[in-house]
Every structure is written in C-alpha cells, then in structure tokens.
PDB file of N, CA and C in Angstrom:
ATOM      1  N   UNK A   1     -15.889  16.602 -25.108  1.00  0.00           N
ATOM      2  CA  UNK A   1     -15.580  16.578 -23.692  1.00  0.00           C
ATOM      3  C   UNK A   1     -16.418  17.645 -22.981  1.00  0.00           C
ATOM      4  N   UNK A   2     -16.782  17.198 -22.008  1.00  0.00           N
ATOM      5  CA  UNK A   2     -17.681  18.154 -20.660  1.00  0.00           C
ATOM      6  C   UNK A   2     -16.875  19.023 -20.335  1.00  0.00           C
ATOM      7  N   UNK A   3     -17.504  20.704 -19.851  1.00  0.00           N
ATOM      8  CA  UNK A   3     -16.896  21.085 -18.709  1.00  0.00           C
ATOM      9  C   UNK A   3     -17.615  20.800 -17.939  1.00  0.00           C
ATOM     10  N   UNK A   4     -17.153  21.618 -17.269  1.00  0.00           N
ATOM     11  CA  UNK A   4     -17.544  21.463 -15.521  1.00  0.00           C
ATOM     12  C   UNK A   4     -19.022  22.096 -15.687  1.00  0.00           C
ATOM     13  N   UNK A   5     -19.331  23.175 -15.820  1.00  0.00           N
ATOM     14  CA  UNK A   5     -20.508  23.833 -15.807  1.00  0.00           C
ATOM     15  C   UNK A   5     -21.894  22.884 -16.708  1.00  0.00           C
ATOM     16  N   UNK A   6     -21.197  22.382 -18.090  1.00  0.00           N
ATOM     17  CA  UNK A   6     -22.124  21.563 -18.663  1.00  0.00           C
ATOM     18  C   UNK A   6     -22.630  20.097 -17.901  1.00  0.00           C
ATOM     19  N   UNK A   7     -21.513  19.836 -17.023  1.00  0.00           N
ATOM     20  CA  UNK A   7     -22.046  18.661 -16.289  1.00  0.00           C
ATOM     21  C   UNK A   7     -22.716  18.872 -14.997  1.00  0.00           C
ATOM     22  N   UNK A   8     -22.531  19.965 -14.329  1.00  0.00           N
ATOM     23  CA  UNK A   8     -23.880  20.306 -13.628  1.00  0.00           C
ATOM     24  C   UNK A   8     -25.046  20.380 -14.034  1.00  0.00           C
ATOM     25  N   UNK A   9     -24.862  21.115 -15.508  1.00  0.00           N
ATOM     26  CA  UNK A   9     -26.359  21.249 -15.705  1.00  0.00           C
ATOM     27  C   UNK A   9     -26.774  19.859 -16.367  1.00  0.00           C
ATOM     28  N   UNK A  10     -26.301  18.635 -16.613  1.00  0.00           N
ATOM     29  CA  UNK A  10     -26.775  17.657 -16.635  1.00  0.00           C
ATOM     30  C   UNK A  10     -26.997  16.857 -15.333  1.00  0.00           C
ATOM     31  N   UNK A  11     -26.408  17.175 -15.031  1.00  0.00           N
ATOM     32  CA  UNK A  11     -26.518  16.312 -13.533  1.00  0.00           C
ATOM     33  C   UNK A  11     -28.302  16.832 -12.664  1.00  0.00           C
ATOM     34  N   UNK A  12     -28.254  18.172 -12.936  1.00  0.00           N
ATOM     35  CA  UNK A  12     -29.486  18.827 -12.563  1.00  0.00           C
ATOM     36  C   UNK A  12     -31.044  17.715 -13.342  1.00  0.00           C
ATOM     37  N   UNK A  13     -30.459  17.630 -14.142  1.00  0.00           N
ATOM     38  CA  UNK A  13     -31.522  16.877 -15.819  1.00  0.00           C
ATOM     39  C   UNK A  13     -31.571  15.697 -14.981  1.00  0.00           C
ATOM     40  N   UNK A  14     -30.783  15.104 -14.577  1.00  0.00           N
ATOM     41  CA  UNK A  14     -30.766  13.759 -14.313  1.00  0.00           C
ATOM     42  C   UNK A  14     -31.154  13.520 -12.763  1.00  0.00           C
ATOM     43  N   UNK A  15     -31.281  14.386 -12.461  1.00  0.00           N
ATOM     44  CA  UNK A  15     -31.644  13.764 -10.973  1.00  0.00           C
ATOM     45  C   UNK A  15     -33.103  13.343 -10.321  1.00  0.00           C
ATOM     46  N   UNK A  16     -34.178  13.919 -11.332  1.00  0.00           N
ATOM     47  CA  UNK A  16     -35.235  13.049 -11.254  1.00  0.00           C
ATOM     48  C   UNK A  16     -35.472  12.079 -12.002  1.00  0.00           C
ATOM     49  N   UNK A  17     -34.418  11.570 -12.908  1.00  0.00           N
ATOM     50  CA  UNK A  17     -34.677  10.090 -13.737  1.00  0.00           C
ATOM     51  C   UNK A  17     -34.216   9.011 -12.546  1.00  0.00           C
ATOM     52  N   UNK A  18     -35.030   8.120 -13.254  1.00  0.00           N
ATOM     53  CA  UNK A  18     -34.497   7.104 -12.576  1.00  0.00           C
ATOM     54  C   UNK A  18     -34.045   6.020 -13.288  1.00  0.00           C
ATOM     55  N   UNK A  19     -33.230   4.779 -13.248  1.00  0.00           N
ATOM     56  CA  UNK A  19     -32.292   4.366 -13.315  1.00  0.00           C
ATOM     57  C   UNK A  19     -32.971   3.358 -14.518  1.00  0.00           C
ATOM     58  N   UNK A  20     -32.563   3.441 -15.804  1.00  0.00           N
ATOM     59  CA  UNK A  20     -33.355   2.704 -16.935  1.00  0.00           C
ATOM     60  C   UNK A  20     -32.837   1.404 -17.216  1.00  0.00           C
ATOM     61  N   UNK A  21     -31.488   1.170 -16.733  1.00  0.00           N
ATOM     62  CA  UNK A  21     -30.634   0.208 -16.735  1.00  0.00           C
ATOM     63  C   UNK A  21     -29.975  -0.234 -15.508  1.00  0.00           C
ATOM     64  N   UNK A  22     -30.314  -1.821 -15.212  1.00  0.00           N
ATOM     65  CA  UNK A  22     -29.336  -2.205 -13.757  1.00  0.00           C
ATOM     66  C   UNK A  22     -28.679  -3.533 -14.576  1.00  0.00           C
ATOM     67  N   UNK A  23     -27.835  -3.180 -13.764  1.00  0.00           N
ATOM     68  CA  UNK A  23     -26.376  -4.326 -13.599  1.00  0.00           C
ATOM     69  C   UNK A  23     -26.292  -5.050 -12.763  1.00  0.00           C
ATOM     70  N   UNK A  24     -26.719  -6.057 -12.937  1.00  0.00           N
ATOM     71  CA  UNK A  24     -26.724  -7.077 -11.516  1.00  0.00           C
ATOM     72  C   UNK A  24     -25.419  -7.985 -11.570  1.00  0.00           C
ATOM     73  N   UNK A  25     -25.701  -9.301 -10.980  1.00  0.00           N
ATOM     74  CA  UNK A  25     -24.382  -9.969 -10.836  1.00  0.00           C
ATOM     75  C   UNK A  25     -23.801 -10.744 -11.742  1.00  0.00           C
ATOM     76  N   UNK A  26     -23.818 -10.444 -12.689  1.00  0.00           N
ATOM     77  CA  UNK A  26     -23.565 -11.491 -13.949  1.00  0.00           C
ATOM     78  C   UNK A  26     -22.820 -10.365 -14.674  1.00  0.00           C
ATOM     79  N   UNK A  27     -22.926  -9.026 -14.282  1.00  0.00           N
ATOM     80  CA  UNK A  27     -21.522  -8.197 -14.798  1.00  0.00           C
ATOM     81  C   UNK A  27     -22.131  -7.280 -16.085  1.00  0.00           C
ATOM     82  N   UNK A  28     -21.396  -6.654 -16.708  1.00  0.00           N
ATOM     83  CA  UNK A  28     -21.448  -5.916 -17.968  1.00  0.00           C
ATOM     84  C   UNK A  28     -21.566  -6.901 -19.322  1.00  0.00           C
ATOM     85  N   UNK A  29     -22.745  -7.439 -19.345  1.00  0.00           N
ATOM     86  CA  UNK A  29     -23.204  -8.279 -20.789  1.00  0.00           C
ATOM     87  C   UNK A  29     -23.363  -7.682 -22.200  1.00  0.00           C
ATOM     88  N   UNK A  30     -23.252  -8.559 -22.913  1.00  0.00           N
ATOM     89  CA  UNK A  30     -23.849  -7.930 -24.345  1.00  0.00           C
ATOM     90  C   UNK A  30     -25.130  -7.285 -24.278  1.00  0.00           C
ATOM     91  N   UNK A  31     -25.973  -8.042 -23.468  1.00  0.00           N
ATOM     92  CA  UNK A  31     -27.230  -7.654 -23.782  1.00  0.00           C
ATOM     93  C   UNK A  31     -27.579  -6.268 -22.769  1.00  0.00           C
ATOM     94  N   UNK A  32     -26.798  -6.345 -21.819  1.00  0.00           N
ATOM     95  CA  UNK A  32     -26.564  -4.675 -21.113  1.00  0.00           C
ATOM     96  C   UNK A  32     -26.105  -3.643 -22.051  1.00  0.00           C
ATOM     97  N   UNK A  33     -24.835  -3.851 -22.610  1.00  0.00           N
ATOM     98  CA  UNK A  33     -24.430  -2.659 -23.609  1.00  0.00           C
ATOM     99  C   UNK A  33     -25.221  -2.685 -24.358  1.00  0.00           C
ATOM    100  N   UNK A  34     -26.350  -3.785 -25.265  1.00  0.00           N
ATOM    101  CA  UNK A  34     -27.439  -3.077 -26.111  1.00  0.00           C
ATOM    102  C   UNK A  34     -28.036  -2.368 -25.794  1.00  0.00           C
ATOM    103  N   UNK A  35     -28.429  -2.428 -24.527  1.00  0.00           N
ATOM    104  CA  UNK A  35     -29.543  -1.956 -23.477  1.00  0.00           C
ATOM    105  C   UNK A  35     -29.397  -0.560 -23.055  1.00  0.00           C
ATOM    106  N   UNK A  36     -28.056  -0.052 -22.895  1.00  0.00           N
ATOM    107  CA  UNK A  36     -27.480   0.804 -22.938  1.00  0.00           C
ATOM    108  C   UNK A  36     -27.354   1.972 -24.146  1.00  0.00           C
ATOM    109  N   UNK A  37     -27.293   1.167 -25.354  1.00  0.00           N
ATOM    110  CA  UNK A  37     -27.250   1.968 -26.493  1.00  0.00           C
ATOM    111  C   UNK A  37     -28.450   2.219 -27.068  1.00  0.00           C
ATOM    112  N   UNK A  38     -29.265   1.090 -26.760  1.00  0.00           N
ATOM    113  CA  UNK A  38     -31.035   2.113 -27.333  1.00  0.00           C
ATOM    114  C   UNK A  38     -31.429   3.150 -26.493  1.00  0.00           C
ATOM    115  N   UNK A  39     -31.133   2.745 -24.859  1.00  0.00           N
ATOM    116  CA  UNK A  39     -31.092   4.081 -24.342  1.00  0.00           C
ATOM    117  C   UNK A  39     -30.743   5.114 -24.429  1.00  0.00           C
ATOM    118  N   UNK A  40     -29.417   5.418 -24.726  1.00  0.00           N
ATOM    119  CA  UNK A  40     -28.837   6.701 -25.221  1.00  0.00           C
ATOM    120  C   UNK A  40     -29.167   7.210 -26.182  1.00  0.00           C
ATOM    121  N   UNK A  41     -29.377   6.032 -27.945  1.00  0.00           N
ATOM    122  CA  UNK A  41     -30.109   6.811 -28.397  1.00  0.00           C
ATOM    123  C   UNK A  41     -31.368   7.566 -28.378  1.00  0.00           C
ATOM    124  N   UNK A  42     -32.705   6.477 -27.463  1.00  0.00           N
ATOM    125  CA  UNK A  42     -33.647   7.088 -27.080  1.00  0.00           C
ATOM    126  C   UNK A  42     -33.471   8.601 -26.222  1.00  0.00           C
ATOM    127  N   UNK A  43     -32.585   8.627 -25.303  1.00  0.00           N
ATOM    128  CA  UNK A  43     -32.587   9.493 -24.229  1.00  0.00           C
ATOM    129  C   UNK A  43     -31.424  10.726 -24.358  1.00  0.00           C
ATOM    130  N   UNK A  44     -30.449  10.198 -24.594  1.00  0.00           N
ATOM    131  CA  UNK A  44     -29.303  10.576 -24.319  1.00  0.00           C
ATOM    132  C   UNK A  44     -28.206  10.775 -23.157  1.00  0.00           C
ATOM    133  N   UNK A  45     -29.316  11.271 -22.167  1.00  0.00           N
ATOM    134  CA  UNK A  45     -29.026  11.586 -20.960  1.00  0.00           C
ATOM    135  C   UNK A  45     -29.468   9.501 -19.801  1.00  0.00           C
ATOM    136  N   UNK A  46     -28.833   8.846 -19.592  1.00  0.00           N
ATOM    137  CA  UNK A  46     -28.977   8.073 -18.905  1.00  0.00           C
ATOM    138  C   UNK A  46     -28.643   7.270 -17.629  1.00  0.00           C
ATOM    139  N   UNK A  47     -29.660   6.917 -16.579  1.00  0.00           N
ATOM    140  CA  UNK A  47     -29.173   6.583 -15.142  1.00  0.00           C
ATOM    141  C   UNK A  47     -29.407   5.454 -15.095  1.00  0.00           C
ATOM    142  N   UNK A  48     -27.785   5.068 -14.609  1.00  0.00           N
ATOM    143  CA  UNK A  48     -27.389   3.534 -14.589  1.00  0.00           C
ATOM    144  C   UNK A  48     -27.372   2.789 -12.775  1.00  0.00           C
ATOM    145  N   UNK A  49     -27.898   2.065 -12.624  1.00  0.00           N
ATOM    146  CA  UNK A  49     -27.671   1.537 -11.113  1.00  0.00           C
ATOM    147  C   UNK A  49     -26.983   0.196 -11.616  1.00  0.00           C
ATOM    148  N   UNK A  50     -25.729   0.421 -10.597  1.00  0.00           N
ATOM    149  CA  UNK A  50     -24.945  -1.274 -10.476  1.00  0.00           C
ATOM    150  C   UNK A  50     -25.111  -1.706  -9.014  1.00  0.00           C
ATOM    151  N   UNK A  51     -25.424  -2.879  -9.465  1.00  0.00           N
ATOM    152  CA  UNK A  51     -25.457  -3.790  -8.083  1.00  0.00           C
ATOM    153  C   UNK A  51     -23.966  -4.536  -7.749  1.00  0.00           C
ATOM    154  N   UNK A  52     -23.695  -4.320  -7.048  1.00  0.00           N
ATOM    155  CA  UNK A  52     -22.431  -5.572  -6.244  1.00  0.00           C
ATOM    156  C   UNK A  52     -21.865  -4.145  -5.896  1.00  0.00           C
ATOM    157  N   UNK A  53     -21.007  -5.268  -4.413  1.00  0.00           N
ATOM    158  CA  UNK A  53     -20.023  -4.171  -2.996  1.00  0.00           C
ATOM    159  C   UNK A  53     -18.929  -3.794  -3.613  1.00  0.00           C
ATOM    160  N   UNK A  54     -18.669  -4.645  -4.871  1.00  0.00           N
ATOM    161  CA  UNK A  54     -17.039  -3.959  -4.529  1.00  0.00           C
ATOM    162  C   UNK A  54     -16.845  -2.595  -5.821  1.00  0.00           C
ATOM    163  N   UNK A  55     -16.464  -2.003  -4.560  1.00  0.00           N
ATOM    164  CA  UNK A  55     -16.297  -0.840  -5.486  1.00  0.00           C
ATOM    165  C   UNK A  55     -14.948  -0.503  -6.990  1.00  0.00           C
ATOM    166  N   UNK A  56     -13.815  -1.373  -6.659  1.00  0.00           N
ATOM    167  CA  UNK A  56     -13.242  -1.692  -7.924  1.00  0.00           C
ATOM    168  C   UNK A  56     -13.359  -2.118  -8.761  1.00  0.00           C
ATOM    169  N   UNK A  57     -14.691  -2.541  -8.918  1.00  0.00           N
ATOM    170  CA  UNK A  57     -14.857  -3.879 -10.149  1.00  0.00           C
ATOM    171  C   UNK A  57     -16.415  -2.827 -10.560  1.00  0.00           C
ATOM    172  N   UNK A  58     -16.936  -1.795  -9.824  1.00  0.00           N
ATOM    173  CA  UNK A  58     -17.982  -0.756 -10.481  1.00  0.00           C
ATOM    174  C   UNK A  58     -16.785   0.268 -11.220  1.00  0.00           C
ATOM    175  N   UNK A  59     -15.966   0.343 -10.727  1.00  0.00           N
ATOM    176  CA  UNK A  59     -14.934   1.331 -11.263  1.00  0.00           C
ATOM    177  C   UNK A  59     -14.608   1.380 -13.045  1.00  0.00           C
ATOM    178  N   UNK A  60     -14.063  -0.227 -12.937  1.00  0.00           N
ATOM    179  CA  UNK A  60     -13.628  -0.738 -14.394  1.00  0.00           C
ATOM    180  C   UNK A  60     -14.970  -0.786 -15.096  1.00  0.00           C
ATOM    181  N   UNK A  61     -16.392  -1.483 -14.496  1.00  0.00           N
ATOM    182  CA  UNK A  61     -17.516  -1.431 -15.456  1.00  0.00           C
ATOM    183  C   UNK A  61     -17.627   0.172 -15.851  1.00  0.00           C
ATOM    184  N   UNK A  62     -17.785   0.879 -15.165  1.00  0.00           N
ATOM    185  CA  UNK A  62     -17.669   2.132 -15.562  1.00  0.00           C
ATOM    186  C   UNK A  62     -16.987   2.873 -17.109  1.00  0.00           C
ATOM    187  N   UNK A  63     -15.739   2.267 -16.744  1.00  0.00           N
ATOM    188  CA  UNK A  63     -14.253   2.721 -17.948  1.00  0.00           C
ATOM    189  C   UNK A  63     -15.370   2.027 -19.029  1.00  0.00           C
ATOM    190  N   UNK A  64     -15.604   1.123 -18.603  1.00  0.00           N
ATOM    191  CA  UNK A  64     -15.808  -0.231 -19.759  1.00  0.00           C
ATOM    192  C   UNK A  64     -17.136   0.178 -20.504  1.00  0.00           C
ATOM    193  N   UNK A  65     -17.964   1.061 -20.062  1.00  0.00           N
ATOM    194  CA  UNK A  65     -19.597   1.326 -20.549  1.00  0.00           C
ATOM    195  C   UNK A  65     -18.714   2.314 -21.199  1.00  0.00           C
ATOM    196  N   UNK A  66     -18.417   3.618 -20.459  1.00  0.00           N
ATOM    197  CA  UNK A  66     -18.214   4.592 -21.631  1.00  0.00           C
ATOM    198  C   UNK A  66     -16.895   4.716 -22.487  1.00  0.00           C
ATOM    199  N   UNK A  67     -16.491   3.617 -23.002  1.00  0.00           N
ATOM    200  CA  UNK A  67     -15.792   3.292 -23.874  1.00  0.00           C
ATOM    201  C   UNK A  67     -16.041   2.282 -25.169  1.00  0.00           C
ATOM    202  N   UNK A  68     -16.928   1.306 -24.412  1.00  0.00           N
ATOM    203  CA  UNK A  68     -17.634   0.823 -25.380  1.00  0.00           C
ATOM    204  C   UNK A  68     -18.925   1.662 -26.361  1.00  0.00           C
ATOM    205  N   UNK A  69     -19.431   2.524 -25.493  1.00  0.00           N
ATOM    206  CA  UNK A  69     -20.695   3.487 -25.874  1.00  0.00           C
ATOM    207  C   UNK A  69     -20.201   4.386 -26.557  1.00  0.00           C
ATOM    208  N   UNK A  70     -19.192   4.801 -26.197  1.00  0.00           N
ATOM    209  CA  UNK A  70     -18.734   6.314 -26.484  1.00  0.00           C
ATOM    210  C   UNK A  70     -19.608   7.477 -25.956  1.00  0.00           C
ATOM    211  N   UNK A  71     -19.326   7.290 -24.445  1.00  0.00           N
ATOM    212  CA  UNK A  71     -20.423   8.223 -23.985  1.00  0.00           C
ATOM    213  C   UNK A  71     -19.245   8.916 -22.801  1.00  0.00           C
ATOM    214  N   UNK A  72     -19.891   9.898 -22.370  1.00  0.00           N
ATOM    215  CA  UNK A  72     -19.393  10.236 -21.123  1.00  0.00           C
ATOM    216  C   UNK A  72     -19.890  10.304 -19.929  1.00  0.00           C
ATOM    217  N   UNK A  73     -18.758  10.144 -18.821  1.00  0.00           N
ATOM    218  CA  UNK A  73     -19.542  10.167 -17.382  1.00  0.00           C
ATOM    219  C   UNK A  73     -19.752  11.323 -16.664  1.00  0.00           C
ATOM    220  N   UNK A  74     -21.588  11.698 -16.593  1.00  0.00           N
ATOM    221  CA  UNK A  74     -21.422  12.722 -15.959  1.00  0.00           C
ATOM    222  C   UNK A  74     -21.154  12.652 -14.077  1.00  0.00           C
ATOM    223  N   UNK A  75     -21.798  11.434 -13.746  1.00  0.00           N
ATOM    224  CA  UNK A  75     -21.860  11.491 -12.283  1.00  0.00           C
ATOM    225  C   UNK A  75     -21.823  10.125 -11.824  1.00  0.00           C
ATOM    226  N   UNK A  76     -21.120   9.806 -10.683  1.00  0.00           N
ATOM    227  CA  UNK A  76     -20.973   8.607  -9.908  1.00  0.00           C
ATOM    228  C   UNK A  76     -21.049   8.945  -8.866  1.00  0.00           C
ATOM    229  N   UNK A  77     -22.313   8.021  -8.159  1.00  0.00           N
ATOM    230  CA  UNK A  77     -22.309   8.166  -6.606  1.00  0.00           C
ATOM    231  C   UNK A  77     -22.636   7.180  -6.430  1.00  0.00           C
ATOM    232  N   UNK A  78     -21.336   6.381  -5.377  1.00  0.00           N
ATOM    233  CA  UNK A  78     -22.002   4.863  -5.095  1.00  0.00           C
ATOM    234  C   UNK A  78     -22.167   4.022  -6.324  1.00  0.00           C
ATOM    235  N   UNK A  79     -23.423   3.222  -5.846  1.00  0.00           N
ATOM    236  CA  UNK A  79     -23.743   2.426  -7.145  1.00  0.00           C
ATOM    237  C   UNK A  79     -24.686   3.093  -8.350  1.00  0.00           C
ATOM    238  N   UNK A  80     -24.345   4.240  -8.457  1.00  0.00           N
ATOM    239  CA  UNK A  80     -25.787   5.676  -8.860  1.00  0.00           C
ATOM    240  C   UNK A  80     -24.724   5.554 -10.374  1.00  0.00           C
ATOM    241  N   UNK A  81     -25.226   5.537 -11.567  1.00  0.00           N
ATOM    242  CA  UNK A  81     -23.702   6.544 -12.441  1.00  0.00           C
ATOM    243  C   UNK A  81     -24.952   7.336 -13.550  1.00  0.00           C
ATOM    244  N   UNK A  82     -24.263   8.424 -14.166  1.00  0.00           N
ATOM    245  CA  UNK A  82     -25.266   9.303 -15.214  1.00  0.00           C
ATOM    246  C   UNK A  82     -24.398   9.070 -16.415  1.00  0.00           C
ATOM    247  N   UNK A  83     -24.664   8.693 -17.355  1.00  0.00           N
ATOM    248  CA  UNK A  83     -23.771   9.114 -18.971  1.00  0.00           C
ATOM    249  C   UNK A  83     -24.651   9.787 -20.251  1.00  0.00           C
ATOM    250  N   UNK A  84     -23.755  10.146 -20.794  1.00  0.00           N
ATOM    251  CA  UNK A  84     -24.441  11.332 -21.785  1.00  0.00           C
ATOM    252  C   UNK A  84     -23.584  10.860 -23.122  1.00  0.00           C
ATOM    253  N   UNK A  85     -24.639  10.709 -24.094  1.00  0.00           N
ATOM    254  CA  UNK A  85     -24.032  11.184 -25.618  1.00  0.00           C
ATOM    255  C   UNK A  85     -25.078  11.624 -26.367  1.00  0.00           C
ATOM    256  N   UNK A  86     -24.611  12.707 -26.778  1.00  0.00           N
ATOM    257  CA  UNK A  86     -25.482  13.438 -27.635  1.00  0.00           C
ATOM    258  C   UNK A  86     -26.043  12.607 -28.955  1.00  0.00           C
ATOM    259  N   UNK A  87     -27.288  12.290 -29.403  1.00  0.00           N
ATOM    260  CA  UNK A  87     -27.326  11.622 -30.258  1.00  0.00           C
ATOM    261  C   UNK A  87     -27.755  12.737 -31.480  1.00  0.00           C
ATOM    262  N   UNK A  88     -27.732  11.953 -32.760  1.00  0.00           N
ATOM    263  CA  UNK A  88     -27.707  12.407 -34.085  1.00  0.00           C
ATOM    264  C   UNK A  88     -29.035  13.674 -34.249  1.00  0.00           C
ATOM    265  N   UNK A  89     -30.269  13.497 -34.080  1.00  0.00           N
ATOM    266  CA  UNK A  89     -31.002  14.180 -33.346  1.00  0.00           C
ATOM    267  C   UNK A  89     -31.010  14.834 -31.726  1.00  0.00           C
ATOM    268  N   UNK A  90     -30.381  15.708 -31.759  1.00  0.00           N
ATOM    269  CA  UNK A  90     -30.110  16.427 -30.302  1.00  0.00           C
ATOM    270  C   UNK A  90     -31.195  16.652 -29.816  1.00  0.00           C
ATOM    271  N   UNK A  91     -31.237  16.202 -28.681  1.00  0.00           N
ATOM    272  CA  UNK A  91     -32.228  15.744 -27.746  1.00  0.00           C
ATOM    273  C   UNK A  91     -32.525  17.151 -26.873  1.00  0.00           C
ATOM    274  N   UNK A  92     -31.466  16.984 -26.057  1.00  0.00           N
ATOM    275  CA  UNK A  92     -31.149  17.751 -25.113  1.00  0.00           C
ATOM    276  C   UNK A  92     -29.834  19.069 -25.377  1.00  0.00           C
ATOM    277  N   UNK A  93     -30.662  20.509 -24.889  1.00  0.00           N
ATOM    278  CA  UNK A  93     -28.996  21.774 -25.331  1.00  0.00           C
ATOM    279  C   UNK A  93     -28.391  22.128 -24.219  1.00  0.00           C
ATOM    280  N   UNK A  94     -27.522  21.667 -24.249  1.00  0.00           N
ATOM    281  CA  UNK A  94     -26.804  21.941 -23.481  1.00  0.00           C
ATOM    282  C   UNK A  94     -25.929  23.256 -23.337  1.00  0.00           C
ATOM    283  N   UNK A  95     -26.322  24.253 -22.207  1.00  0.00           N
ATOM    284  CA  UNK A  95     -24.962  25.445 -22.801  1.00  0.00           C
ATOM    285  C   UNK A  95     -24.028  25.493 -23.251  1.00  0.00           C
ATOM    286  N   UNK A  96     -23.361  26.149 -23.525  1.00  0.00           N
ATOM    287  CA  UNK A  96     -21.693  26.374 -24.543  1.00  0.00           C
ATOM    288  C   UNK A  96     -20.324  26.629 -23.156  1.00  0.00           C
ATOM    289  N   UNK A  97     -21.078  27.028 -22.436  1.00  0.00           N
ATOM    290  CA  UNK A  97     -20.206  28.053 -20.653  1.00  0.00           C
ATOM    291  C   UNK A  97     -20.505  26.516 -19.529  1.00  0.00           C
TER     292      UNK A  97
END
C-alpha cells in the first residue's frame, strides 16, 4: 500500500508520460487487461486514458483494472488514471517516507 508522500512522488514520474493504454467504447476487454499487464511489467509506472462521459461506469473500470492487475491507483483525473506495481525487477525506487 502507498502513502501519501510515495504517491506524489509517483505522480511527479508520471506526469510527462503519456497515456500507453486507451479504453474506448467497447469497455474493459481481455485484450485491454493484457495490454495493461505487459505494460506494467514493461514500465511499472502506467497512464491510462478512458474514453466515455459517464463517470460511474470509469469509476467501476477503475476498481476493475486494479484488481484484476493487482496494481494500485496512484491518480485519477477525469478520464486521466496512473497505476503502479512494482515489478519483479524494480524498475523504479521509490522512497520509504
């Protein structure tokens, strides 16, 4: 689990990536969560853009990525989201504070 301080300083990491994965209207697919998981392992650190208005149904895709991934959410803005899992080779160090 994140604190607070570790997810700033990811959020900092992430704000010049841009978005390696989109979600368009056909929803959270198999072939998205693959898409998702070579990313993380490639990256660790990853920016997701979802497309569609309603904001309850980005909510649940949300629950639904980092539960299936086993990742966590560092940031949601809008249709913007960041998730993080450290992979087996640590990518990225994150402070301890």
């Amino acid at each position: 689990m994140l604190n607070v301080k570790q997810k700033q300083y990811l959020k900092g990491l992430a704000h010049d990536l841009e978005p390696l994965v989109r979600i368009g209207d056909k929803g959270l697919t198999n072939s998205v969560i693959k898409e998702i998981e070579v990313n993380l392992k490639a990256h660790e650190l990853l920016k997701i853009r979802i497309f569609g208005d309603e904001r309850d149904a980005r909510i649940k895709m949300i629950d639904e990525i980092c539960q299936k991934s086993s990742c966590e959410l560092v940031q949601h803005i809008g249709k913007l989201l960041v998730i993080y899992r450290q992979s087996e080779k640590k990518k990225i160090s994150i402070p301890n504070k």
